[in-house]
N, C-alpha and C. Protein backbone atom coordinates (compact mmCIF):
# COMPACT_ATOMS: atom_id res chain seq x y z
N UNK A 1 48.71 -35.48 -31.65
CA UNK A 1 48.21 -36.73 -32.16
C UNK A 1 47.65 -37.54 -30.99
N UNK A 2 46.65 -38.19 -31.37
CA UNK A 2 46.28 -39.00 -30.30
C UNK A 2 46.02 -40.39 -30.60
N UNK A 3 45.81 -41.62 -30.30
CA UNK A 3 45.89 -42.94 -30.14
C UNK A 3 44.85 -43.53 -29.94
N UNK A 4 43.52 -43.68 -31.13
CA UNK A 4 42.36 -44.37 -30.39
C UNK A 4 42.49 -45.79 -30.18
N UNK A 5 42.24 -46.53 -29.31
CA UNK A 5 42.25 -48.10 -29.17
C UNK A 5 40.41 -48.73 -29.48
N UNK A 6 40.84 -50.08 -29.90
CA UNK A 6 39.80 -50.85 -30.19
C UNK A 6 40.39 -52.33 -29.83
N UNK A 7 39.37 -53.13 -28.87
CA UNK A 7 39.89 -54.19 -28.51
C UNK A 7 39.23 -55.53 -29.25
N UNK A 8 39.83 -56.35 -30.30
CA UNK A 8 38.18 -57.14 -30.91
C UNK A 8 39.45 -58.67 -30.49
N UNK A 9 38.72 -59.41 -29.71
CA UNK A 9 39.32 -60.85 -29.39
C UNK A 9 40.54 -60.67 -28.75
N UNK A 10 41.54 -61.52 -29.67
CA UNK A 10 42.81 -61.44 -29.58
C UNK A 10 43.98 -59.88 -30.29
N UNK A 11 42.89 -59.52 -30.81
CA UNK A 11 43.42 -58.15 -31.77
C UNK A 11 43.11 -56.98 -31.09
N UNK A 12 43.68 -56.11 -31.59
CA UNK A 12 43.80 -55.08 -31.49
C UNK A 12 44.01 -53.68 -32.78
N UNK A 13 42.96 -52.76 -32.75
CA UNK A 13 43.07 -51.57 -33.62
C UNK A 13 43.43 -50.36 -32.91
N UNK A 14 44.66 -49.68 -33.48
CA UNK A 14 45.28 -48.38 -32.92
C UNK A 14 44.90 -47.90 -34.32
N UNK A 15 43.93 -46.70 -33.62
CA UNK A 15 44.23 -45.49 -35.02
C UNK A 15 44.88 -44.11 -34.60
N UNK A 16 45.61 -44.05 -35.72
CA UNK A 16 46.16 -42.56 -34.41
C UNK A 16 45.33 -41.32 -35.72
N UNK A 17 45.64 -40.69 -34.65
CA UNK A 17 44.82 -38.95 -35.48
C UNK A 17 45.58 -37.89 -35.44
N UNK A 18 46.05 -36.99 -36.14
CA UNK A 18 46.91 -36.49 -36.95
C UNK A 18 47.64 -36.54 -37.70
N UNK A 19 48.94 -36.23 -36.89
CA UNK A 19 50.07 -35.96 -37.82
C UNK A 19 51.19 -37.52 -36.93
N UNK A 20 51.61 -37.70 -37.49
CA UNK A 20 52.84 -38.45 -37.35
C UNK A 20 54.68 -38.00 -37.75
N UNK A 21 55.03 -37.21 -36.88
CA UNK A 21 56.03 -36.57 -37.25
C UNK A 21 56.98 -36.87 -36.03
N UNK A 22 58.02 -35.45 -35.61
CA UNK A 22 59.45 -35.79 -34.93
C UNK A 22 58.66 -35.85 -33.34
N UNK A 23 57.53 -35.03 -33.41
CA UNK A 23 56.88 -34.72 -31.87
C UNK A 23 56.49 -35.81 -32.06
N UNK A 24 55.40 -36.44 -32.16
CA UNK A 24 54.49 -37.20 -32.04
C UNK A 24 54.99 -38.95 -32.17
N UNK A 25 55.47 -38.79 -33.21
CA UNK A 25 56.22 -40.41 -33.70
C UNK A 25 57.20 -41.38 -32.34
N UNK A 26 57.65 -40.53 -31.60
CA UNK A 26 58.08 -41.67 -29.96
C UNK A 26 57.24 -42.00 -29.47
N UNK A 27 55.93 -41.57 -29.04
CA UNK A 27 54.40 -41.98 -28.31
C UNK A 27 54.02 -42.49 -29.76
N UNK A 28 54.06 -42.81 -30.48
CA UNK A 28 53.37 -43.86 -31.53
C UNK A 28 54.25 -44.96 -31.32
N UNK A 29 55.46 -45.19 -32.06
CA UNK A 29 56.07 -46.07 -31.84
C UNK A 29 55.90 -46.18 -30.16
N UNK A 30 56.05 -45.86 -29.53
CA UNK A 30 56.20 -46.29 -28.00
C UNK A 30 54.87 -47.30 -27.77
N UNK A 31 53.66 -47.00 -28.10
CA UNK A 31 52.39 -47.14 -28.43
C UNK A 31 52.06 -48.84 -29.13
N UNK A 32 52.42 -48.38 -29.95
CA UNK A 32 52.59 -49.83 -31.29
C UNK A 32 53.41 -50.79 -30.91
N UNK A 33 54.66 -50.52 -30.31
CA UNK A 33 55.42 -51.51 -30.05
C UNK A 33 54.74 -52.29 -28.83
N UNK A 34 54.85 -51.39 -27.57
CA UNK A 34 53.58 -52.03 -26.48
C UNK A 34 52.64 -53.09 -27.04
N UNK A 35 51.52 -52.76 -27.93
CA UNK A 35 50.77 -53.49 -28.72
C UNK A 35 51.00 -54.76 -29.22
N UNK A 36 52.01 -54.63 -30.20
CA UNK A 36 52.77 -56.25 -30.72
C UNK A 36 53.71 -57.16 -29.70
N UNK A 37 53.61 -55.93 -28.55
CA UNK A 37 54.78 -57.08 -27.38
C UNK A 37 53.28 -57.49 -26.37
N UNK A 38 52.14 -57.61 -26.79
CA UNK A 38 51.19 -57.80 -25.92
C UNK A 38 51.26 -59.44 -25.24
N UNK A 39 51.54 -60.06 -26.28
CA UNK A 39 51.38 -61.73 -25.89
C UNK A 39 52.22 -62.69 -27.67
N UNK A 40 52.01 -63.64 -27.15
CA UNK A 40 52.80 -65.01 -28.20
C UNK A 40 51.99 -64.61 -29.91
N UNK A 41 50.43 -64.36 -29.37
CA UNK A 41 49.81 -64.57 -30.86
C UNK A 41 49.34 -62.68 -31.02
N UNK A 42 50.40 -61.47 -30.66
CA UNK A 42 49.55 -60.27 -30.77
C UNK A 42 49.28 -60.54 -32.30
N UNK A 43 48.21 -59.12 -32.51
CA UNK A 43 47.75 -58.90 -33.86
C UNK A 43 47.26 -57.42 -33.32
N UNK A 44 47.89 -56.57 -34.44
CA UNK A 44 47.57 -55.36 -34.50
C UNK A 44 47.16 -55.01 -35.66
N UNK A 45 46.51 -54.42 -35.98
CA UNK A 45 45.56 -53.49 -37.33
C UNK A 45 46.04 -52.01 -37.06
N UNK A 46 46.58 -51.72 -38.02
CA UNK A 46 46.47 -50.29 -37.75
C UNK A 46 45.98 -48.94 -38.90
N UNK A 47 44.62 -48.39 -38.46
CA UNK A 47 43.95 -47.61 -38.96
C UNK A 47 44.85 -46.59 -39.25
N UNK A 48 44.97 -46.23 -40.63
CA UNK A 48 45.85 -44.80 -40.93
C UNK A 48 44.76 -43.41 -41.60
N UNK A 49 43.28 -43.66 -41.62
CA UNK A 49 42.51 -43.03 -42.38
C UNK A 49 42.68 -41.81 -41.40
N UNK A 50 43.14 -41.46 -40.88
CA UNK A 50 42.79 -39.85 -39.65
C UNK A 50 44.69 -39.79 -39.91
N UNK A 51 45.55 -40.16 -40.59
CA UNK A 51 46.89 -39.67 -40.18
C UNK A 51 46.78 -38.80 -41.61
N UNK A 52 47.12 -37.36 -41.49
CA UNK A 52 47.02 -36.70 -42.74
C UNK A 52 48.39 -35.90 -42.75
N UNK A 53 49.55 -36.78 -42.23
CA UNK A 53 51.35 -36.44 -42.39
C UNK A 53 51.85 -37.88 -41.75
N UNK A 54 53.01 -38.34 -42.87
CA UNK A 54 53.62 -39.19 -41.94
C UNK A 54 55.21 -39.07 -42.42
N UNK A 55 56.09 -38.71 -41.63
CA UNK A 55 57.37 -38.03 -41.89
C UNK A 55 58.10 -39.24 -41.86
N UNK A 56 59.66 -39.12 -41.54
CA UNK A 56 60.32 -40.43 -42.00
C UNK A 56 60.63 -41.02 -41.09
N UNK A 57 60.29 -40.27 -39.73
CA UNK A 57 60.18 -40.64 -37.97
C UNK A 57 59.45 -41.76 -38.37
N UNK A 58 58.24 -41.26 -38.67
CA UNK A 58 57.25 -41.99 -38.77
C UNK A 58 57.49 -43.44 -38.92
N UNK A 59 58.18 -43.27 -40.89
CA UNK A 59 57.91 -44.42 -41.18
C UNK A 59 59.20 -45.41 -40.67
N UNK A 60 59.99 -44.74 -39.85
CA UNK A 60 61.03 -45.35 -39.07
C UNK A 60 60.84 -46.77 -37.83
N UNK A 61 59.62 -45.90 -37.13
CA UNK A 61 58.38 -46.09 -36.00
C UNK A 61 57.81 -47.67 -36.46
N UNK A 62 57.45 -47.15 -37.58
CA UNK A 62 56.92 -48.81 -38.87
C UNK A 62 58.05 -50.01 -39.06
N UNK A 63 58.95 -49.69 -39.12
CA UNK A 63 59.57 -50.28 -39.91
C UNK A 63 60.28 -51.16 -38.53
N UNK A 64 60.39 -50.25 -37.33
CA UNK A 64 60.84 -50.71 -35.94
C UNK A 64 59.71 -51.78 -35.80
N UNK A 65 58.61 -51.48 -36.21
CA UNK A 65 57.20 -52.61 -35.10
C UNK A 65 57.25 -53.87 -36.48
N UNK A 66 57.72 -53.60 -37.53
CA UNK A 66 58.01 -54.42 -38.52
C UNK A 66 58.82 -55.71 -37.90
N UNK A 67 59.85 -55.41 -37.76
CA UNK A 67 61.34 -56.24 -37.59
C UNK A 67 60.88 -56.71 -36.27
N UNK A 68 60.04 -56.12 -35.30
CA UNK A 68 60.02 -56.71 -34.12
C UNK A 68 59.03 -57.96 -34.26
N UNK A 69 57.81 -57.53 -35.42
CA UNK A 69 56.96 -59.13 -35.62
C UNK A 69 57.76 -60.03 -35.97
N UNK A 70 58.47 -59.83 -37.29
CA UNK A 70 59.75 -60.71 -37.54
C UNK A 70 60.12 -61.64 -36.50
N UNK A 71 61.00 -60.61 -35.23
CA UNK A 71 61.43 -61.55 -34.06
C UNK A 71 60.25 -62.14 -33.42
N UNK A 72 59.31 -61.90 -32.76
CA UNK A 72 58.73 -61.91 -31.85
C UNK A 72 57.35 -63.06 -32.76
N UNK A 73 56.84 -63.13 -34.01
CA UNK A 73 55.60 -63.79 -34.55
C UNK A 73 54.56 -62.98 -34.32
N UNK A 74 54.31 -61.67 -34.06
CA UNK A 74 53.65 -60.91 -34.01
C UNK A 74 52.78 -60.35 -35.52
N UNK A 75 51.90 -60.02 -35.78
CA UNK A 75 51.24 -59.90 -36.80
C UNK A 75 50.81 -58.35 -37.40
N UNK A 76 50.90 -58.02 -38.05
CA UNK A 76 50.99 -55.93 -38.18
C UNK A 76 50.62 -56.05 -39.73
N UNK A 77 49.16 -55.15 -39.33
CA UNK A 77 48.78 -55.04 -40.72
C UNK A 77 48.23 -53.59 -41.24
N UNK A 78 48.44 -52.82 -41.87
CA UNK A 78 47.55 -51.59 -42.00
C UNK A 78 46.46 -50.94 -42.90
N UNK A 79 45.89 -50.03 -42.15
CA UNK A 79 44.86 -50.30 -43.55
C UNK A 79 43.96 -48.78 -43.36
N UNK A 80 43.44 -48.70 -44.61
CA UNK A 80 43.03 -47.04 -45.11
C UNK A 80 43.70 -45.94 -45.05
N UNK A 81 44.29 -45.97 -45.79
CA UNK A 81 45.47 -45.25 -45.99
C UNK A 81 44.81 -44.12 -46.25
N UNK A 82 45.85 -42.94 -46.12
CA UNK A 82 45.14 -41.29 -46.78
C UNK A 82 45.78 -41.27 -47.73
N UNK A 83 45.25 -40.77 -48.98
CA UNK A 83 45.95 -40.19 -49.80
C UNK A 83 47.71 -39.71 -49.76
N UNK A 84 47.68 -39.01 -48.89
CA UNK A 84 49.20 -38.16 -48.99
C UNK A 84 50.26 -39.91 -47.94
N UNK A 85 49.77 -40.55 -46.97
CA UNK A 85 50.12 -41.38 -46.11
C UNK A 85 50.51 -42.48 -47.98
N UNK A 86 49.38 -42.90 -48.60
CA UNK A 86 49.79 -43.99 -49.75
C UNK A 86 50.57 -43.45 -50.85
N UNK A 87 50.72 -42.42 -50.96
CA UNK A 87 51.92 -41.36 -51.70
C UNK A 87 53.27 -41.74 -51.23
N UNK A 88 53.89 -41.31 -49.86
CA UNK A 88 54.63 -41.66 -49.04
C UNK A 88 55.05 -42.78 -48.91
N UNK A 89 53.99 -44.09 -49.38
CA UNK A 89 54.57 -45.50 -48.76
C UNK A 89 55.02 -45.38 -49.99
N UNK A 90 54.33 -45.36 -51.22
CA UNK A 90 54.49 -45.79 -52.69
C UNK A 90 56.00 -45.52 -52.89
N UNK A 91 56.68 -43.77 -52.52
CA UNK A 91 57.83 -43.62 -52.73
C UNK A 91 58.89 -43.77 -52.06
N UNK A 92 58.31 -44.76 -50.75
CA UNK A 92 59.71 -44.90 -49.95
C UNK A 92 59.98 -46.58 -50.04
N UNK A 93 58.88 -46.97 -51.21
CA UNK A 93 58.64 -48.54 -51.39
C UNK A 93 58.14 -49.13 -49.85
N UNK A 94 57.60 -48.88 -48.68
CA UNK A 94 57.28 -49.20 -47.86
C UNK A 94 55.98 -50.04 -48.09
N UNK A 95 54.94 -49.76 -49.53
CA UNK A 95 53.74 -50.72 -49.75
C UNK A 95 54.06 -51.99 -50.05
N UNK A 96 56.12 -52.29 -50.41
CA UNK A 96 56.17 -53.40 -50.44
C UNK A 96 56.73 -54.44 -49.74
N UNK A 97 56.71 -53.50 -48.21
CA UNK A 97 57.32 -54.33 -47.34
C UNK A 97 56.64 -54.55 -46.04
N UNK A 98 55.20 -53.37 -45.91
CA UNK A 98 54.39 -53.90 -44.98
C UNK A 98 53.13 -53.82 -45.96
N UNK A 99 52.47 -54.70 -44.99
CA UNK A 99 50.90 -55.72 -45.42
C UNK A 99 49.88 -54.53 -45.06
N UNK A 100 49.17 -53.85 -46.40
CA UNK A 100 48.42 -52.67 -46.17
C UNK A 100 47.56 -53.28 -46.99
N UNK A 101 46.29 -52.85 -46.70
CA UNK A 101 45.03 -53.13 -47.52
C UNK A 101 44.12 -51.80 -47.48
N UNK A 102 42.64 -51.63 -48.33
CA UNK A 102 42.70 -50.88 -48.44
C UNK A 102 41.17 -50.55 -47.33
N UNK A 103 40.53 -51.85 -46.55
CA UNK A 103 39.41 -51.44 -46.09
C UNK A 103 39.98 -52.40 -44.42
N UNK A 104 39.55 -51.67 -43.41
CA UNK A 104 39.20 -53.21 -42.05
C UNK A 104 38.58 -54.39 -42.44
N UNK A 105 37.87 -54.42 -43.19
CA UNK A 105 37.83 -56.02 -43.03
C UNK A 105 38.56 -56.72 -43.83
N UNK A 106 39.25 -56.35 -44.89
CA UNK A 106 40.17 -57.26 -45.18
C UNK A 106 41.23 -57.18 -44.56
N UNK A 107 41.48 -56.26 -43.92
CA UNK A 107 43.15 -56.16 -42.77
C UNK A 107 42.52 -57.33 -41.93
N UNK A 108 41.30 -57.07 -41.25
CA UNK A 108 41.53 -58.73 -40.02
C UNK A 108 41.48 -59.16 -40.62
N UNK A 109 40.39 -59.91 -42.34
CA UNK A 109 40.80 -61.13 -42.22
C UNK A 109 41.76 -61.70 -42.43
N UNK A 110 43.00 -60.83 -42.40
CA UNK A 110 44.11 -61.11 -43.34
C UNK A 110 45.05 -61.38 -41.70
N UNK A 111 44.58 -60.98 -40.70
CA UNK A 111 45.14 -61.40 -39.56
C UNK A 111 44.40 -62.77 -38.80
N UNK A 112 43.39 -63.32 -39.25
CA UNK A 112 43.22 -64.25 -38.72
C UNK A 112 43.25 -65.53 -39.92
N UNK A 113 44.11 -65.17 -41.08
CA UNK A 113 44.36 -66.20 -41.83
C UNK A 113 45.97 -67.05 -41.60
């Protein structure tokens, strides 16, 4: 898996590409968390359209960069989901506990509202 970055203002887009599993999911989370510990106002977007597996590492990884906006006022939003990735959230109820949309531009504007 690999980690593309995109820098727009104060934000930031990580898309990762592959798989998100037991290998890969510590350099994501390791990755993401970095990201939301960037500064007072981070904002991360995160592109899921290239992740075509996301195991329960995974959504562990999420749920860690979750609780840390919580503490921290950090902002985490995701968006374009794959098919099998919005399967996964649907049944672990995860679509109702992080802020997913279904295109980039409504993920920022939904971070600079």
């Amino acid at each position: 898996m690999k980690i593309e970055t995109e820098i727009l203002g104060a934000g930031l887009i990580l898309k990762p590409v592959g798989r998100i599993d037991q290998t890969t999911a510590p350099a994501f989370q390791e990755r993401l968390l970095a990201a939301l510990d960037s500064g007072q106002d981070a904002a991360v977007a995160l592109d899921l359209s290239e992740v075509d597996f996301l195991s329960s590492i995974g959504l562990r990884a999420l749920m860690i960069a979750h609780k840390q906006c919580q503490t921290s006022g950090a902002k985490l939003v995701l968006f374009a989901l794959t098919p099998v990735v919005r399967e996964v959230f649907a049944i672990s109820r995860f679509d109702t506990v992080l802020r997913c949309f279904e295109d980039r531009g409504a993920a920022l504007s939904s971070l600079t509202a």
